[in-house]
Protein backbone atom coordinates (compact mmCIF):
# COMPACT_ATOMS: atom_id res chain seq x y z
CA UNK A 1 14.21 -45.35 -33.24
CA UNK A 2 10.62 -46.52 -34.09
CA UNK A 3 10.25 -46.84 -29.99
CA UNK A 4 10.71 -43.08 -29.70
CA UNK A 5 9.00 -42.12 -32.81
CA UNK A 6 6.17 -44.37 -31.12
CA UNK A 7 6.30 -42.31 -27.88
CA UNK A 8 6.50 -38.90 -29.84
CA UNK A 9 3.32 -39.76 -31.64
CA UNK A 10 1.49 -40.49 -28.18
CA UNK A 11 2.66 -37.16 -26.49
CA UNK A 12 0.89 -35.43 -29.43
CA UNK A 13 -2.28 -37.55 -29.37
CA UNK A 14 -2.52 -36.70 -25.69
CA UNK A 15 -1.79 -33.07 -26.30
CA UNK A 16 -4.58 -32.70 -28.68
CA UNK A 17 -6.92 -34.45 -27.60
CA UNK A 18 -6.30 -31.88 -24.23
CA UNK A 19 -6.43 -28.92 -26.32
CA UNK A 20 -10.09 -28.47 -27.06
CA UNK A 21 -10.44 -29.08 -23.18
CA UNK A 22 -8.39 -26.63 -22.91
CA UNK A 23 -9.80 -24.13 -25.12
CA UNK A 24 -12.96 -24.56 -23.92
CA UNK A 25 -14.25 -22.68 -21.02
CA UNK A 26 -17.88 -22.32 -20.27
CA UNK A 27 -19.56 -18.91 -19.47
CA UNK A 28 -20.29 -19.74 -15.57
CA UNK A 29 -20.69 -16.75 -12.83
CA UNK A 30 -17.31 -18.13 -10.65
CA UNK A 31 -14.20 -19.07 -12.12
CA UNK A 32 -10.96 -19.53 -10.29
CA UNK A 33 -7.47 -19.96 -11.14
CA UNK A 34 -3.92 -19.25 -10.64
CA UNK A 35 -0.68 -17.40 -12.32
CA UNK A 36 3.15 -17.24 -12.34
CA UNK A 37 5.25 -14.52 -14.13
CA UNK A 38 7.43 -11.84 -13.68
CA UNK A 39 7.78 -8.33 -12.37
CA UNK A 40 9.84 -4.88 -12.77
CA UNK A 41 10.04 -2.03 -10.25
CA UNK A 42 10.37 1.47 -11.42
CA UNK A 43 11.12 3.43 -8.12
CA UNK A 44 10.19 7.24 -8.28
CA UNK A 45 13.03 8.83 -6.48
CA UNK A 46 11.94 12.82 -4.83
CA UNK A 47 14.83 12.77 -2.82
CA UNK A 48 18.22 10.78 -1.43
CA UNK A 49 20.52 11.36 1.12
CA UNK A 50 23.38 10.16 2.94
CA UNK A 51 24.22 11.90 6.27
CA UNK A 52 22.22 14.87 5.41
CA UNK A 53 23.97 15.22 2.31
CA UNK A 54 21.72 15.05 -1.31
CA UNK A 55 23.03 12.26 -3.21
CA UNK A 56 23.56 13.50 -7.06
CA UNK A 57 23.42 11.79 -10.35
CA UNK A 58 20.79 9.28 -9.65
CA UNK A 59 20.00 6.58 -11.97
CA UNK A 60 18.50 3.53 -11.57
CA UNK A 61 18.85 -0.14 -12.72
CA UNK A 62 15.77 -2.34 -13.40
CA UNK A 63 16.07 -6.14 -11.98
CA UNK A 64 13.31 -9.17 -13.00
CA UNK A 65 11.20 -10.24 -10.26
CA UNK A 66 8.38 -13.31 -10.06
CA UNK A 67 5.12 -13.37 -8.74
CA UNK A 68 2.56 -15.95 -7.82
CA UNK A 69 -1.24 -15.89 -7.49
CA UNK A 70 -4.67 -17.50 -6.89
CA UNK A 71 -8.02 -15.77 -7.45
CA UNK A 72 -11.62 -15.85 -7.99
CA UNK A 73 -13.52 -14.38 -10.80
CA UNK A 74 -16.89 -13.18 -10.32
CA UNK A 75 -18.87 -12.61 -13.83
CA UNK A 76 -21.56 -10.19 -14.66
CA UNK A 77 -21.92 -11.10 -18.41
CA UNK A 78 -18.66 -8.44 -19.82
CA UNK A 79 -18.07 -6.99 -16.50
CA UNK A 80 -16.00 -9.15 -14.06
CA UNK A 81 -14.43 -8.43 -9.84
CA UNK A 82 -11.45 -10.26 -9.85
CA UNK A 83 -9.75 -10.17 -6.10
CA UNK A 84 -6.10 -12.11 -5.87
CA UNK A 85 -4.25 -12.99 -3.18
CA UNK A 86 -0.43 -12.39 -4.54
CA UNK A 87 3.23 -13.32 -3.93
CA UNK A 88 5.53 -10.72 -5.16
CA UNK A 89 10.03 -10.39 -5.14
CA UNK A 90 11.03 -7.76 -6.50
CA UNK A 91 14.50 -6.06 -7.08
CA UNK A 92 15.86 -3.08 -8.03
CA UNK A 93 18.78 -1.30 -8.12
CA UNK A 94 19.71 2.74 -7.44
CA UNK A 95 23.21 4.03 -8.06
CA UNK A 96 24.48 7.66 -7.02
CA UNK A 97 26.88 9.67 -6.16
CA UNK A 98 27.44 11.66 -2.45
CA UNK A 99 29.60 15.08 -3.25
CA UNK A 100 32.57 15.65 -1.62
CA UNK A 101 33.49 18.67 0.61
CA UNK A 102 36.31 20.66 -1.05
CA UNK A 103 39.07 21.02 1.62
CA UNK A 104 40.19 24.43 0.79
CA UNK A 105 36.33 26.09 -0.08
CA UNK A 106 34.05 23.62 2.26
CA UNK A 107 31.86 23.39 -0.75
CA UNK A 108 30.55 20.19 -2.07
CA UNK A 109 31.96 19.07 -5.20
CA UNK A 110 29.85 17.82 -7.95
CA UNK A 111 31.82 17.48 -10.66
CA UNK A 112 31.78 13.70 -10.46
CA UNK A 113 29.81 12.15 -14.01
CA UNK A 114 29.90 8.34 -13.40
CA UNK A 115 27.69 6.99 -9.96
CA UNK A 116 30.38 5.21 -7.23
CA UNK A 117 27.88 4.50 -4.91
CA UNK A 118 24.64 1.60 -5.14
CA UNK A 119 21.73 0.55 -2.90
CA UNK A 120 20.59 -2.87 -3.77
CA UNK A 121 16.84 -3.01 -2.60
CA UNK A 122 15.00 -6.86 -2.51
CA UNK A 123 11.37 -7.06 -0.99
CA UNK A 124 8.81 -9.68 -0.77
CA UNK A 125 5.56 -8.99 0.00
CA UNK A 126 2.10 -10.29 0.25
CA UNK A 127 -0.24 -8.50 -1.75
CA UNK A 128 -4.47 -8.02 -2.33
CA UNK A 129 -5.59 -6.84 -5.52
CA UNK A 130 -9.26 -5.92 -6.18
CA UNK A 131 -9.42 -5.66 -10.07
CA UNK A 132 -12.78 -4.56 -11.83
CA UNK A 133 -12.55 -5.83 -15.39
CA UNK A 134 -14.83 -5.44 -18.80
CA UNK A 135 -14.37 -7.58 -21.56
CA UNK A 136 -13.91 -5.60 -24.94
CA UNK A 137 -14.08 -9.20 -26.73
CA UNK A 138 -15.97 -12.37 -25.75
CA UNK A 139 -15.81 -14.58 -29.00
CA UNK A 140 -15.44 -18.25 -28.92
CA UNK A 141 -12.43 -19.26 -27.18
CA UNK A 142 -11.08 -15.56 -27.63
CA UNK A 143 -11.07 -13.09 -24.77
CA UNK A 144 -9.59 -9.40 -24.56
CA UNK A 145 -10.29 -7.61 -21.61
CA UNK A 146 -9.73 -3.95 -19.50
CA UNK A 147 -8.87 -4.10 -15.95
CA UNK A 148 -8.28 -1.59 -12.99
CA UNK A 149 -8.01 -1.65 -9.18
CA UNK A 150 -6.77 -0.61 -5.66
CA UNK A 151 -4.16 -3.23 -4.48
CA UNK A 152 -2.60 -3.29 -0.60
CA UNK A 153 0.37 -4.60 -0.23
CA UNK A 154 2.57 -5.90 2.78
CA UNK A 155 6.36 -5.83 2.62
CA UNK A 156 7.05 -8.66 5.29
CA UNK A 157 10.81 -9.08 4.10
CA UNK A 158 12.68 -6.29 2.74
CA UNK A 159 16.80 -5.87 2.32
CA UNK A 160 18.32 -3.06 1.35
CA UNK A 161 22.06 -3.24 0.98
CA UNK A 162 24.75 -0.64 -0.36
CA UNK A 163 28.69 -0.15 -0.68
CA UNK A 164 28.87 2.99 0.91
CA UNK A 165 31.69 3.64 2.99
CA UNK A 166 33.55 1.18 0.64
CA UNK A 167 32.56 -1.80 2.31
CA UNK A 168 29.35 -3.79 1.91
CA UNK A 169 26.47 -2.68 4.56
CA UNK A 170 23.19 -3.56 5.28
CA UNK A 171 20.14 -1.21 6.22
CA UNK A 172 17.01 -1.03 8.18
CA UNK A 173 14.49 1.03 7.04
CA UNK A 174 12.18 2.68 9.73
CA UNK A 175 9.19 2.87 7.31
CA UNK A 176 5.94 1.78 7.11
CA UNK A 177 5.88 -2.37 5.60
CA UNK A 178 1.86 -1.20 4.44
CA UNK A 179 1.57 0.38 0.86
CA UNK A 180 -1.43 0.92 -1.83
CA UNK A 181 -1.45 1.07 -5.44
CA UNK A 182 -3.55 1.37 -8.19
CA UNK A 183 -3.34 -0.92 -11.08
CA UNK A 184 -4.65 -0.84 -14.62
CA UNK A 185 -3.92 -3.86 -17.10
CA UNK A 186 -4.85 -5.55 -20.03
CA UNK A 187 -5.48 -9.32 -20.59
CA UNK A 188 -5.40 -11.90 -23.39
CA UNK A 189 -7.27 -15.32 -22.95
CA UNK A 190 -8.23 -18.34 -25.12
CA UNK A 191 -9.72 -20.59 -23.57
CA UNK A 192 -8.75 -21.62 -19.83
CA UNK A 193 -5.62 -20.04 -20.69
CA UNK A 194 -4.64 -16.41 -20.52
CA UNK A 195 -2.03 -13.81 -20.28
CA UNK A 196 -2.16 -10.43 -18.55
CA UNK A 197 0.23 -7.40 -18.60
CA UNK A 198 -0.32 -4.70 -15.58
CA UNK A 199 1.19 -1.58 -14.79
CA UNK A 200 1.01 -0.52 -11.11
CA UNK A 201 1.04 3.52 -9.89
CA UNK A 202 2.28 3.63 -6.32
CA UNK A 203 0.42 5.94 -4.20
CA UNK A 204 1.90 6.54 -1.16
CA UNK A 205 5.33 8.33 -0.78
CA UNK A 206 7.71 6.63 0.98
CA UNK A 207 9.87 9.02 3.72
CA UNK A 208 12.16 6.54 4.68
CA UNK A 209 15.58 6.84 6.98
CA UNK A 210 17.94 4.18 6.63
CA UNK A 211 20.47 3.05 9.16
CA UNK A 212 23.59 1.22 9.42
CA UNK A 213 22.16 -2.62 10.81
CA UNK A 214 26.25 -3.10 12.40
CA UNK A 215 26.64 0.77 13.68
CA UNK A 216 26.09 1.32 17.18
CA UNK A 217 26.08 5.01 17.00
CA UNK A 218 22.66 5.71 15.07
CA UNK A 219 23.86 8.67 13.69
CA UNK A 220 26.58 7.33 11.42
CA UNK A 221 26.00 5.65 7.86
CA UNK A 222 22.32 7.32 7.45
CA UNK A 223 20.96 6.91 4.39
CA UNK A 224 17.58 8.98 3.80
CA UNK A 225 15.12 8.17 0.78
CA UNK A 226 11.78 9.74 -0.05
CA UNK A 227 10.08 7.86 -3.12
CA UNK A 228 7.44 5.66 -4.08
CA UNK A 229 7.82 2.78 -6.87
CA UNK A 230 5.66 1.75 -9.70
CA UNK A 231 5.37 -2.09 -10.70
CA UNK A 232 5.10 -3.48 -14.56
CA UNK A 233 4.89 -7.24 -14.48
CA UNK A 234 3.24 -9.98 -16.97
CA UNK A 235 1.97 -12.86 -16.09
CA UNK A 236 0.51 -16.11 -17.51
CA UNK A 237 -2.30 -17.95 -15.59
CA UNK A 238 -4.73 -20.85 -16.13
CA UNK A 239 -8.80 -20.45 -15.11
CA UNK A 240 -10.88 -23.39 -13.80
């Protein structure tokens, strides 16, 4: 027991005598660093379709995603440009329902509440944001700043899968993998340490037509989907 208690008393020796190091970050004109955390997607949906027929009763289901970055910070006593280069994975989720034809009337039937039907969307993408930031406090070890920017974004993996048809399938979007956003955020440092929250506005509208990855007729299993998909994610990052 001593032996441990011994050990336990060195971790926290070593831990504080990091922590002023750590809280103590001089006011130089280039800092860099890096950051982990997690994202959400909030897809905007204008419009879905599955062979040419609206899908009805849309909802969608909002899955955790992570992110990784490096950056540089360039300082101009409040005002800071902060570009990133950025690992995102995000999910997300989107059930409906397709009416059915009534056989006797031809018309569709939309008296169906609860959604049958899901398309399970995961992307990765590489991502540069340009953030312009202005720090509201600058006290000490205590930081709380404003931030906004254009970010681009490439998708370079994306899978969309659904049940439709009853079985699983897999899609293949003809869409653009290039996108832009704009983000606005707010972060929270002391010290070397800090923490950001941002909350991305996608841009650019997304016409997309989905098809069937194991149909050999393109005209069967088409899925169509017009939307564009806002980003909330939080994030906790160390600067140098």
């Amino acid at each position: 027991m001593k032996k441990y208690c011994l050990i336990f008393v060195l971790l926290l020796t070593c831990i504080a005598g990091k922590a002023d190091n750590l809280l103590h970050l001089k006011d130089k004109a280039f800092n860099y660093g890096a950051k982990v955390g997690f994202n959400a997607t909030f897809p905007i949906i204008n419009s879905l379709s599955f062979n040419g027929v609206e899908a009805t009763d849309i909802r969608l289901q909002y899955k955790v995603g992570y992110l990784a970055a490096i950056f540089c910070r360039v300082n101009m006593d409040r005002f800071f440009i902060q570009p990133s280069f950025s690992w995102h994975r995000s999910e997300g989720e989107i059930h409906f329902n397709i009416p059915e034809e009534n056989i006797t009337t031809g018309i569709p039937n939309i008296e169906v509440i609860e959604p049958i039907y899901n398309l399970n969307i995961k992307t990765n993408s590489l991502e540069l944001p340009i953030m312009v930031g202005y720090s509201l406090v600058k006290e000490g070890p205590y930081g709380l700043s404003l931030m906004v920017g254009p970010k681009l974004k490439y998708n370079y993996n994306v899978s969309y899968t659904s049940n439709l048809a009853d079985t699983p399938h897999e899609y293949i979007s003809d869409s653009t993998p290039f996108g832009i956003n704009i983000a606005a955020g707010l972060g929270v440092s002391i010290g070397r340490l800090f923490f950001d929250f941002v909350y991305e506005f996608g841009l650019n509208e997304v016409e997309a037509d989905f098809k069937d990855k194991k149909e050999s007729t393109p005209a069967n299993n088409n899925l169509r989907i017009d939307k564009r998909t806002n980003v909330m994610s939080f994030s906790l990052g160390f600067l140098f």
